[in-house]
Protein backbone atom coordinates (compact mmCIF):
# COMPACT_ATOMS: atom_id res chain seq x y z
CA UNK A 1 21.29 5.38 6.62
CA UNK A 2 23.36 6.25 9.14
CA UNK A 3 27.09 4.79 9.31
CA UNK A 4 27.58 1.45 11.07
CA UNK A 5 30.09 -1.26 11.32
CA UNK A 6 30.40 -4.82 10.03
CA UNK A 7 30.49 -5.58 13.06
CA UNK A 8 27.73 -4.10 14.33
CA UNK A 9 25.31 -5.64 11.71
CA UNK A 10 27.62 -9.46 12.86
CA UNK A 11 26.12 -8.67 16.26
CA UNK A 12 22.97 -7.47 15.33
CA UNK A 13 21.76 -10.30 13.14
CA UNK A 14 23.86 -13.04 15.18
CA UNK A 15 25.79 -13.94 12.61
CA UNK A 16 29.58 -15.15 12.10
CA UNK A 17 31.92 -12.17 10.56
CA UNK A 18 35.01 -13.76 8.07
CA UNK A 19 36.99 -10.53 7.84
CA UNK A 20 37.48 -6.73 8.13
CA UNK A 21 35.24 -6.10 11.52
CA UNK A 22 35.57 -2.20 11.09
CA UNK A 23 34.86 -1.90 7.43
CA UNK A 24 31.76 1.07 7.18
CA UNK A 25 28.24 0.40 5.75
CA UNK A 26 26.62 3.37 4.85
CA UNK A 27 23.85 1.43 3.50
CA UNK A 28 21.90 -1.99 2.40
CA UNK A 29 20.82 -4.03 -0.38
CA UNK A 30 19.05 -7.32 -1.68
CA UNK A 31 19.38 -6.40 -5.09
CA UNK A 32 22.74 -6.64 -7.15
CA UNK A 33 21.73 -3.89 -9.16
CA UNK A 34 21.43 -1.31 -6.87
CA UNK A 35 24.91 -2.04 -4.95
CA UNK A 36 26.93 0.72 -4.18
CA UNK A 37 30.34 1.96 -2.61
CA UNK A 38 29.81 1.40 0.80
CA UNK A 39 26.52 -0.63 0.69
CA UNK A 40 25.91 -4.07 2.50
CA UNK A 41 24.45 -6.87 0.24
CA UNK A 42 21.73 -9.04 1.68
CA UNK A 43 21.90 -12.51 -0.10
CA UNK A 44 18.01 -13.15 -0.64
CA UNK A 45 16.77 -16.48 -2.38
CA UNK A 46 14.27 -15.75 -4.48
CA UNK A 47 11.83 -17.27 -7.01
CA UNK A 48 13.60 -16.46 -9.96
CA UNK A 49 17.13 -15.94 -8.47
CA UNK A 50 19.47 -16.81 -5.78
CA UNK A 51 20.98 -13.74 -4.46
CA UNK A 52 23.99 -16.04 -3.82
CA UNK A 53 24.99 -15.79 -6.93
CA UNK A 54 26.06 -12.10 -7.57
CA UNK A 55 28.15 -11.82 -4.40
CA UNK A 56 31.11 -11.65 -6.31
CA UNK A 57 29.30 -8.70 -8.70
CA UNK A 58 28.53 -6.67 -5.48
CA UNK A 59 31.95 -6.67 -4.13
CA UNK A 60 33.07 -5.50 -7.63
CA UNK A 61 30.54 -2.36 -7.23
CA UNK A 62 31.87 -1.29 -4.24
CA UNK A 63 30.16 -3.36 -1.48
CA UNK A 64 31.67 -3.82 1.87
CA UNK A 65 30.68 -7.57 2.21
CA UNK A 66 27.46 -9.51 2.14
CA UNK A 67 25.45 -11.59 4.57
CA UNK A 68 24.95 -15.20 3.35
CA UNK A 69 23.99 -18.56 4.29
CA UNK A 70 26.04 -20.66 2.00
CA UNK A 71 29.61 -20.66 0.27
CA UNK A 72 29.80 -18.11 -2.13
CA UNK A 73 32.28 -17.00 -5.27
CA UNK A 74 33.64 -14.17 -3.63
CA UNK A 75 36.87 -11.62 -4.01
CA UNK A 76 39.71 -13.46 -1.71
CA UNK A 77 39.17 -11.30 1.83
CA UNK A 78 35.95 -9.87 0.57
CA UNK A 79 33.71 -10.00 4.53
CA UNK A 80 31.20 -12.05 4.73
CA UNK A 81 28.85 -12.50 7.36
CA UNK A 82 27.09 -15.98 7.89
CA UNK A 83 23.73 -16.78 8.80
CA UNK A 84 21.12 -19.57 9.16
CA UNK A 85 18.74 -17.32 7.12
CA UNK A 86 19.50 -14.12 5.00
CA UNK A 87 15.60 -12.93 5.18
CA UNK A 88 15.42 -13.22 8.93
CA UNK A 89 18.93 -11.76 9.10
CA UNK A 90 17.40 -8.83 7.21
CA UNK A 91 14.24 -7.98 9.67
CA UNK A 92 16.88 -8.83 12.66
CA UNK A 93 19.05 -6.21 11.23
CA UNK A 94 16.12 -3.56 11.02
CA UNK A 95 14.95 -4.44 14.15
CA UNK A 96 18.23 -3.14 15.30
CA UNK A 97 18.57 0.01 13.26
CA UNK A 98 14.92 0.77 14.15
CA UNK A 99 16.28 1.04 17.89
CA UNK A 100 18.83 3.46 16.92
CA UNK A 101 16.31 5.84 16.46
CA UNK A 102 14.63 6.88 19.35
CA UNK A 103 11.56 8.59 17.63
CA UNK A 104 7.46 7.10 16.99
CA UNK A 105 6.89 5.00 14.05
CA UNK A 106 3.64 4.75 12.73
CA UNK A 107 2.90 1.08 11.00
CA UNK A 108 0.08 0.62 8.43
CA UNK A 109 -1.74 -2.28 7.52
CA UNK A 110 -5.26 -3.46 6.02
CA UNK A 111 -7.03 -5.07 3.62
CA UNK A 112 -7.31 -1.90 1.36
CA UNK A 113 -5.74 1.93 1.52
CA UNK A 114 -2.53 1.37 2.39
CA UNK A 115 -0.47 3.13 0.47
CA UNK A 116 -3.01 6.06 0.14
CA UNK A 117 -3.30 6.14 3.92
CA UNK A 118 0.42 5.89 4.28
CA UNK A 119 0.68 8.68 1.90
CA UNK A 120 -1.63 11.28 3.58
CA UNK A 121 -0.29 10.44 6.94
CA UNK A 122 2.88 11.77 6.28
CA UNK A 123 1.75 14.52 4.75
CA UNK A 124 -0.29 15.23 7.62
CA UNK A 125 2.28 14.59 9.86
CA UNK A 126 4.81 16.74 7.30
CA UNK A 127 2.79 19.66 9.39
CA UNK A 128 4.99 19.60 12.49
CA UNK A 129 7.69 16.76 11.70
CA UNK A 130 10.23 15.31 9.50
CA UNK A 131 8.92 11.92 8.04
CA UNK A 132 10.38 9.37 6.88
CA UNK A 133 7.62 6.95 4.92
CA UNK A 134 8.31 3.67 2.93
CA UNK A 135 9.08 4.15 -0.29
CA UNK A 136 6.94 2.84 -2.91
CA UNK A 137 5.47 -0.51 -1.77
CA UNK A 138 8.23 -2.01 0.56
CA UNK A 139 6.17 -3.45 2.87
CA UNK A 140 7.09 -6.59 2.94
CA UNK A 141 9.54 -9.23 5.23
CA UNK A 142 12.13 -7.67 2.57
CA UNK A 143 11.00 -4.36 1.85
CA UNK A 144 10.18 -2.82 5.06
CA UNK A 145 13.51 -3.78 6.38
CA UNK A 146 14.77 -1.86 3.04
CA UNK A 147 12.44 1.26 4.57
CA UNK A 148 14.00 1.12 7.86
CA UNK A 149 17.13 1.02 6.88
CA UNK A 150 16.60 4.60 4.98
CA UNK A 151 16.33 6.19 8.92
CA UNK A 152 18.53 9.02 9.16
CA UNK A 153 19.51 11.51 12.12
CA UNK A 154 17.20 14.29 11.25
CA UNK A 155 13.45 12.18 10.79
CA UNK A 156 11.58 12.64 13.89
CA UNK A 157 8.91 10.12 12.86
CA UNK A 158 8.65 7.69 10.49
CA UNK A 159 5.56 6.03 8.98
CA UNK A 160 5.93 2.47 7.72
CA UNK A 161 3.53 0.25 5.22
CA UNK A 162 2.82 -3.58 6.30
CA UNK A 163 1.45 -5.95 3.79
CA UNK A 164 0.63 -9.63 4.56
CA UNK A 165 0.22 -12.88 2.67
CA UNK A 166 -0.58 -15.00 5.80
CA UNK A 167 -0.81 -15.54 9.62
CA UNK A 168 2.34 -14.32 11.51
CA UNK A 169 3.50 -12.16 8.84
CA UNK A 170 2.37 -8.66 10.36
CA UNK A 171 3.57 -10.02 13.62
CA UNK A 172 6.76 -10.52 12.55
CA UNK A 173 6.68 -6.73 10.35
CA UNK A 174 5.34 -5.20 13.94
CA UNK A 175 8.36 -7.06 15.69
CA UNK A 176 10.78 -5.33 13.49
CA UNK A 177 9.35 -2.10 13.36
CA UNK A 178 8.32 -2.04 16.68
CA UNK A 179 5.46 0.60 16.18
CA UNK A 180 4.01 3.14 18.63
CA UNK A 181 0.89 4.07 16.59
CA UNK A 182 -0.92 1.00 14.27
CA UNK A 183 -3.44 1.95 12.18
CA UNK A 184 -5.77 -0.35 10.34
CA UNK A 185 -7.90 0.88 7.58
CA UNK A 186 -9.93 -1.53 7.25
CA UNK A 187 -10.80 -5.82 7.32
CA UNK A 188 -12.21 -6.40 3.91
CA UNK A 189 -11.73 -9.56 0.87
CA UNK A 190 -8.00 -9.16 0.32
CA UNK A 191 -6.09 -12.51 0.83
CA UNK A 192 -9.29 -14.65 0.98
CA UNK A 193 -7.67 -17.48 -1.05
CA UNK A 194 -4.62 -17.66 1.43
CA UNK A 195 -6.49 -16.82 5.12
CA UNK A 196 -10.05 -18.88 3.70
CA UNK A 197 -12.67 -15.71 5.49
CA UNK A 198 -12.40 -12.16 7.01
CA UNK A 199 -12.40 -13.65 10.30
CA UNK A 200 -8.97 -14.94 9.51
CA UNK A 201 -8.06 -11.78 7.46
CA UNK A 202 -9.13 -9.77 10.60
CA UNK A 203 -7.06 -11.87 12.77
CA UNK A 204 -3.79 -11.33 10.83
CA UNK A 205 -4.26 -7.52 10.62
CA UNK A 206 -4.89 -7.10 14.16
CA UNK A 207 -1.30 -8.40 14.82
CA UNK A 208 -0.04 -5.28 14.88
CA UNK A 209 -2.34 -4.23 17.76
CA UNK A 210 -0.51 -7.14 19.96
CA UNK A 211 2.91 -5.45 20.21
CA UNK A 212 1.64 -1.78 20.39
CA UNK A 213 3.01 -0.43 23.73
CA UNK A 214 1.20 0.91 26.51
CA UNK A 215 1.61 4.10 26.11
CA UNK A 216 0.98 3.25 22.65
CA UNK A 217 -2.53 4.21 20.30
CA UNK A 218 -4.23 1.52 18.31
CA UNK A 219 -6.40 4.02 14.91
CA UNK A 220 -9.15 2.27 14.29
CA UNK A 221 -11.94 2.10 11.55
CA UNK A 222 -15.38 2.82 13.31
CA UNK A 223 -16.93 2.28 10.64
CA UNK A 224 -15.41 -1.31 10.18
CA UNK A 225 -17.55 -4.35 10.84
CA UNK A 226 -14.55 -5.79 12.77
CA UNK A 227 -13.85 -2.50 14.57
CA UNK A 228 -15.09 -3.95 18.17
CA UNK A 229 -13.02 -7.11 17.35
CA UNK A 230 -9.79 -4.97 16.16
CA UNK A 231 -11.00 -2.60 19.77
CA UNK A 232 -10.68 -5.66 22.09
CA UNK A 233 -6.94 -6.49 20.58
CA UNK A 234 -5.75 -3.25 21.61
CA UNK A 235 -3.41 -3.35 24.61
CA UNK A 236 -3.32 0.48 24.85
CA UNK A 237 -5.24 3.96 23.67
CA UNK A 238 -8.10 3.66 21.18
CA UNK A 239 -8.46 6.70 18.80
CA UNK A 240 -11.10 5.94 16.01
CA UNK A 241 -11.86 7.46 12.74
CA UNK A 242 -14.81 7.25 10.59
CA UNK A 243 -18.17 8.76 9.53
CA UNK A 244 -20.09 6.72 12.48
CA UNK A 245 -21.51 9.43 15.53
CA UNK A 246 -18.68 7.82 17.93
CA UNK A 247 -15.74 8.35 16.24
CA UNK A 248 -12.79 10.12 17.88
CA UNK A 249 -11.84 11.73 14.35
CA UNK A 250 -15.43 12.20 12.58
CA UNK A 251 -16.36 13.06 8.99
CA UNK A 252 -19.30 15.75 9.08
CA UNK A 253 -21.64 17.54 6.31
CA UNK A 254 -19.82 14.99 3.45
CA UNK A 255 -20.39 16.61 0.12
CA UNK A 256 -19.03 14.74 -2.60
CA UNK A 257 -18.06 17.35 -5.78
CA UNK A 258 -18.11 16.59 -9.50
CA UNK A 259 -14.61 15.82 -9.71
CA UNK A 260 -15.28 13.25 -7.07
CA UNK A 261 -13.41 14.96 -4.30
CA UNK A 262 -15.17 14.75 -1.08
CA UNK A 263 -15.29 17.91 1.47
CA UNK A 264 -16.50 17.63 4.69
CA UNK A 265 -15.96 19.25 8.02
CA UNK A 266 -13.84 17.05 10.43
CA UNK A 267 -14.70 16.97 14.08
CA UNK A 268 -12.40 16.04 17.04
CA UNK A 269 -13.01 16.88 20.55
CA UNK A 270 -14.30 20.26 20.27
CA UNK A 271 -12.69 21.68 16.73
CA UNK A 272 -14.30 21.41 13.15
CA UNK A 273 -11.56 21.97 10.70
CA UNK A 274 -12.91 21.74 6.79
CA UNK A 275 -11.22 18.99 4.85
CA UNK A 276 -10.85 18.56 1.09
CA UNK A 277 -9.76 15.40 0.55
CA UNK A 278 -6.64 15.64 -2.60
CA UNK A 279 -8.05 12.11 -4.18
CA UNK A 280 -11.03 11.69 -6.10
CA UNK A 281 -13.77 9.25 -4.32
CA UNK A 282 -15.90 8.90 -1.30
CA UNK A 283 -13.65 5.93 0.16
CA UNK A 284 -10.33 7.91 0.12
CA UNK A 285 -12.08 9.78 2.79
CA UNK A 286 -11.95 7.09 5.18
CA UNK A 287 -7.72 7.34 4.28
CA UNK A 288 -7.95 10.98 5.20
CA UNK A 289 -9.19 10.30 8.80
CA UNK A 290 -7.57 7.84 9.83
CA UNK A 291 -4.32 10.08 8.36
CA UNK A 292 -5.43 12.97 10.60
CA UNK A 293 -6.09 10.44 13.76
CA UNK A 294 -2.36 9.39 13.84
CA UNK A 295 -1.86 13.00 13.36
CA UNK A 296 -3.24 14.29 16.22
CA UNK A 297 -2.23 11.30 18.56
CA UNK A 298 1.19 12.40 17.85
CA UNK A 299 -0.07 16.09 18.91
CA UNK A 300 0.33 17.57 15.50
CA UNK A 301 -3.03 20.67 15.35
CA UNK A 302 -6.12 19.03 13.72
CA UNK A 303 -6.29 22.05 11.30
CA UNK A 304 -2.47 22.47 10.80
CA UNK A 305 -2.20 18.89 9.91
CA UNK A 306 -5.46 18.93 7.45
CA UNK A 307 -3.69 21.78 5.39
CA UNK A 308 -0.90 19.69 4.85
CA UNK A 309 -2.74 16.78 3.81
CA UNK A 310 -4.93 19.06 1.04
CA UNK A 311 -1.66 19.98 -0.31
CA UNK A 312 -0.11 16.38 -1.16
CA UNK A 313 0.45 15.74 -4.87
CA UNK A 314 -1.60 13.28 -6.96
CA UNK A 315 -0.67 9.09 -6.21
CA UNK A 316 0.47 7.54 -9.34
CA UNK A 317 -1.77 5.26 -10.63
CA UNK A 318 -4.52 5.72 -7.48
CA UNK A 319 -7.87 7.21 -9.08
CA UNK A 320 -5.13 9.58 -10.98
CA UNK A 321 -7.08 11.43 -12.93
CA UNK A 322 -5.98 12.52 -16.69
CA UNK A 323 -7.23 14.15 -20.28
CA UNK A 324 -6.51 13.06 -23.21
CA UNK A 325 -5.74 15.08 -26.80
CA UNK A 326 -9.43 14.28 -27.78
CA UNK A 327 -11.09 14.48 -24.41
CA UNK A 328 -11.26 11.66 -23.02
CA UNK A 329 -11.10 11.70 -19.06
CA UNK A 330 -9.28 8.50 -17.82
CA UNK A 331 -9.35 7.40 -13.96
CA UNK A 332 -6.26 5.46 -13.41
CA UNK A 333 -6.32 3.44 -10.82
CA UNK A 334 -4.19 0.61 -11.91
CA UNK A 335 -2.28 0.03 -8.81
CA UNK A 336 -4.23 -2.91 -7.34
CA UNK A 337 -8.05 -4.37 -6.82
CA UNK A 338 -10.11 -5.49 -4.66
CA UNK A 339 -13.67 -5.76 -4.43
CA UNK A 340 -14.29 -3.34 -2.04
CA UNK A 341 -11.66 -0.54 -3.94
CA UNK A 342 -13.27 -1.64 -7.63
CA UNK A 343 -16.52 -0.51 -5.96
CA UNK A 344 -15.32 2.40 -4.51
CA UNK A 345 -13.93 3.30 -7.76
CA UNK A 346 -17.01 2.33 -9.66
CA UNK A 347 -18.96 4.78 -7.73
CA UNK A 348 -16.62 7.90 -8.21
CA UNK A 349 -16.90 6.85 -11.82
CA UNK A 350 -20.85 6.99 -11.12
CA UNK A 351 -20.44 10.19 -9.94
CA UNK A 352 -17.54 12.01 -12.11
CA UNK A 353 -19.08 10.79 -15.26
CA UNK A 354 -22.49 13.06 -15.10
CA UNK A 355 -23.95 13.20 -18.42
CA UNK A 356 -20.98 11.65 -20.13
CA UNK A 357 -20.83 7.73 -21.69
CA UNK A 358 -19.08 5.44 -18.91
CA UNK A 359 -16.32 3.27 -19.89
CA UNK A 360 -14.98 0.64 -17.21
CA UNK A 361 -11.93 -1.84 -17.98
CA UNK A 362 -11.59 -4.14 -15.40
CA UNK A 363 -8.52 -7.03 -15.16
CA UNK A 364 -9.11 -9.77 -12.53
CA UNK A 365 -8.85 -9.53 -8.83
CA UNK A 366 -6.45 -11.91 -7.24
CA UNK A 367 -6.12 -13.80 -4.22
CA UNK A 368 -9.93 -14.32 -3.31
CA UNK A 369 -10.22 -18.25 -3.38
CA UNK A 370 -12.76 -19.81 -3.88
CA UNK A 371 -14.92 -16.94 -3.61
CA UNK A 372 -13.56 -15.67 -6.35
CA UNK A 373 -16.22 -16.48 -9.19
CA UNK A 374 -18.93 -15.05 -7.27
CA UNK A 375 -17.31 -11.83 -6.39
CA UNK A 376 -15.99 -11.24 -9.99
CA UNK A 377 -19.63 -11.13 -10.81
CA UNK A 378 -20.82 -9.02 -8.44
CA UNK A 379 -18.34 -6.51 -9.55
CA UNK A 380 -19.73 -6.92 -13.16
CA UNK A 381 -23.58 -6.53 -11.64
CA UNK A 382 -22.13 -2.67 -10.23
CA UNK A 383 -20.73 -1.84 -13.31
CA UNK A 384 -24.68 -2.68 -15.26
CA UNK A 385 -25.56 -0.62 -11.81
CA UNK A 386 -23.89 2.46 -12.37
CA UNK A 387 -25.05 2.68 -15.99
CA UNK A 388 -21.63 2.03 -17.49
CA UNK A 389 -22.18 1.83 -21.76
CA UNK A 390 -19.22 -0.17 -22.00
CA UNK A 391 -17.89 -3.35 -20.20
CA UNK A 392 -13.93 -4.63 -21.17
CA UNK A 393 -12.98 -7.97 -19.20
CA UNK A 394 -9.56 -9.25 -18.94
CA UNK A 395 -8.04 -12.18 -17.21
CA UNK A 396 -8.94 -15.10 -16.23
CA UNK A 397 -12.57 -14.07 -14.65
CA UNK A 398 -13.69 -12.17 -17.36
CA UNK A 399 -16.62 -14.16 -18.36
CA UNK A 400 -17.40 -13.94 -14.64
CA UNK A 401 -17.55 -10.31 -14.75
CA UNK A 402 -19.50 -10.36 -17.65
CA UNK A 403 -22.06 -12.80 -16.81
CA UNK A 404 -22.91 -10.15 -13.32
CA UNK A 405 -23.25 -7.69 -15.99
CA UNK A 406 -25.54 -9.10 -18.45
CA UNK A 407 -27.44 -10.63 -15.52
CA UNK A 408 -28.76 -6.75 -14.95
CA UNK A 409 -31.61 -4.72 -17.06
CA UNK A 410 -29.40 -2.98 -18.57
CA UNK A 411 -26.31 -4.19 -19.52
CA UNK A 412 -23.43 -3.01 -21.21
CA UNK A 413 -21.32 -3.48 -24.55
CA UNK A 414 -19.47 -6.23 -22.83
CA UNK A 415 -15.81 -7.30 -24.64
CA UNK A 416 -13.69 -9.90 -22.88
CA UNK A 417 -9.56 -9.95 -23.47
CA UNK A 418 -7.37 -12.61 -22.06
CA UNK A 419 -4.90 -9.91 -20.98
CA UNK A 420 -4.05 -6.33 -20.73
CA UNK A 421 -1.52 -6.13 -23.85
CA UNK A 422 -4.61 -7.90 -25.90
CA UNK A 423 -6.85 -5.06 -24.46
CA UNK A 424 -4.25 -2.00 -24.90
CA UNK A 425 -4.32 -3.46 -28.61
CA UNK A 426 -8.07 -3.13 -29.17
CA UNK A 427 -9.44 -0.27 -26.53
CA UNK A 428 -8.98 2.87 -29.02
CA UNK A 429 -11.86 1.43 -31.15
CA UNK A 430 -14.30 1.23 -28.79
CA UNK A 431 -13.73 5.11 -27.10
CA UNK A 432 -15.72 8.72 -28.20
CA UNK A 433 -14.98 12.10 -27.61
CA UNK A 434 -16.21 12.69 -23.64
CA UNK A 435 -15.93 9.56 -22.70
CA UNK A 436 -14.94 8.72 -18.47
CA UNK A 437 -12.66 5.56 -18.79
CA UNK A 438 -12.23 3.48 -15.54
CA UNK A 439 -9.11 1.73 -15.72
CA UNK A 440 -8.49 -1.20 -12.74
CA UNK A 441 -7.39 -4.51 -11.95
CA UNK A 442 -4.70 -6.29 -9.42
CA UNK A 443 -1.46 -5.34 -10.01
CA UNK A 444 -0.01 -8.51 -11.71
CA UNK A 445 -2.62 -7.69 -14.77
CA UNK A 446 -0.24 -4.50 -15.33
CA UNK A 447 -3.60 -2.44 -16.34
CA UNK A 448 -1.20 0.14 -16.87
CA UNK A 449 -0.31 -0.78 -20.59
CA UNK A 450 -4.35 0.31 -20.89
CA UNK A 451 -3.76 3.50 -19.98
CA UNK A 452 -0.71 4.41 -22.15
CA UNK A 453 -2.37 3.22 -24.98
CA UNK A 454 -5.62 5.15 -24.41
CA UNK A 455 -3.15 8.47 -23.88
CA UNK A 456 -1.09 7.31 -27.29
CA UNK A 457 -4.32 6.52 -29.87
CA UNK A 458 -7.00 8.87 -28.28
């Protein structure tokens, strides 16, 4: 971040200054724990905690002062800014910073890919620029301010994650950010139990597409069902990406190896550069493209910008690919589910597994409503599908995934846990020698501990 005032941030996020005006933030944070010399602390209410309450910690770390919105224990003269609301203080503050930098930012959103896509379009972009990209997954009203706020002099583009939980939550990410490029991956299932059907889901996405510029470039999914909706929202410059003939960035000749990496040739205008796609499965392809679209809207060279995307490193925990001590192949890709990524992953399992027994562990997928029964089993219907020999359930829809399984011709050892520690416990047992182990779920069912336990007993 670069240096500001206390005053500057007063001004910035309206609020009412009590003390040292000139005192120097060199950065910001919502969380005690990371406080220090020089840092700004953000005051968040939370769930668990009230930010309130550690004001007087901060100072002790070496904060310059702290942005509330109620009387706090504090150091006497320790500066604290007022406000009617510390999380819109935040995004006002971002907003702010974000306009200190005169340079394109690239905003992200969708109901799957994400983070992959976020991921490969900096490396793309990495060809020609320096990039700044959100770290981890702060991509939220908190975090994205969090991402902004990590701007410095030398980035010359920066390439920013937006999640959503609702209506009006992108718009208000997009208002922040204030993108020049907004990509959407795709509309799929994500968020069904808050937004109640993809036409609502497709109509909180395309909020970023409302503040795009002019002179702005809406990337597109052409092979979206909701691409001609998402088209009509744009205000500026179409570019599309996809497998489908009229796609601006097109996937051509799509061979999908035994590893479950995908190479294809990618067409725009009149080059073909080869792609090799770094991530194992057919959909991260889809990531790759619309990576390379923002890439060459920003006039970065279609085949300069595809070398740099083959080169990125492996995403933790998305379709990561390891080998155990006895030989046991493990696809982790414990990060987060959906339906639409489980059976994405399901069918790079199909395909990486060739001759070997199939293993899938699946923990529930959240936020899908009341939908939620019947989609659990049609996820355990793929797995019968794909010839998997064994079935492990966990969470609360289990049964549901089981009874799609064992509604098929062929269905698999099926074992239901109620949760992922209960499942770590009892996986070794049920694994050979040469066995390809799908490991999945939404992140709150912390699949992970699956994993390490496969990598510590096998």
């Amino acid at each position: 971040m670069i240096t500001v005032t206390l005053d500057d941030v007063a001004k910035a996020v309206g609020g009412v200054l009590i003390g040292e005006r000139a005192r120097l933030v060199t950065g910001i944070s919502t969380d005690s724990r990371t406080i220090d010399t020089g840092h700004l602390f953000f005051a968040i209410p939370g769930a668990r905690t009230d930010g309130h309450h550690y004001v007087r910690m901060c100072a002790e770390r070496g904060a310059v002062g702290a942005v509330v919105s109620k009387p706090v224990d504090a150091p006497d003269g320790f500066p604290l800014i007022y406000v009617a609301d510390t999380v819109w203080a935040l995004g006002c503050f971002a907003r702010w910073y974000r306009g200190l930098f005169h340079i394109p930012v690239v905003g992200i959103t969708g109901s799957a890919g994400k983070t992959t896509t976020k991921e490969m379009t900096a490396a793309a972009l990495s060809a020609r620029h320096v990039v700044l990209k959100s770290p981890e997954n702060l991509n939220t009203e908190i975090g994205l301010p969090l991402a902004i706020a990590q701007l410095e002099a030398h980035h010359t583009v920066a390439v920013l994650e937006m999640a959503m939980r609702g209506l009006g939550q992108i718009d208000w990410l997009t208002y922040i950010a204030r993108p020049r490029i907004g990509v959407i991956t795709n509309i799929g299932w994500a968020h069904l139990e808050l937004l109640g059907s993809r036409d609502n889901i497709a109509l909180a996405k395309s909020e970023i597409l409302n503040r795009l510029p002019e002179d702005g470039v809406a990337v597109l999914n052409a092979d979206d069902d909701y691409f001609d909706f998402c088209r009509r929202q744009a205000p500026c410059r179409v570019v599309s990406f996809g497998q489908h003939h009229a796609a601006t960035v097109r996937a051509v000749k799509v061979h999908v190896g035994e590893d479950g990496r995908v190479q294809c040739v990618v067409r725009y205008g009149r080059e073909h550069v080869p792609l090799h796609v770094p991530v194992p499965g057919l959909h991260h392809l889809s990531n790759a493209l619309a990576a390379l679209a923002v890439a060459v809207s920003l006039d970065v060279p279609l085949a300069e910008a595809a070398q740099s995307l083959q080169g990125m490193p492996s995403l933790h925990q998305r379709m990561q690919v390891h080998h155990t001590p006895k030989e046991i192949t493990v696809l982790d890709d414990t990060y987060n589910a959906n339906p639409a990524s489980v059976n994405a992953a399901l069918h790079t399992l199909e395909r990486m597994a060739n001759g070997c027994r199939r293993v899938v562990v699946l923990g529930d997928m959240l936020e899908l409503g009341e939908e939620a029964p019947r989609l659990h089993r049609e996820v355990g219907h793929e797995v019968a599908r794909i010839g998997a020999q064994v079935l492990v359930a966990v969470g609360n829809y289990a049964e549901e995934v089981i009874r799609g399984a064992q509604q098929s011709k062929n269905p698999p050892v099926c074992l239901v846990f109620a949760d992922s520690q209960t499942a770590a416990q009892n996986i070794g047992r049920w694994l050979q020698k040469g066995d390809v182990v799908l490991v999945k779920g939404s992140r709150a069912l912390q699949m992970e501990q699956v994993v390490k336990a496969i990598f510590e007993d096998c």
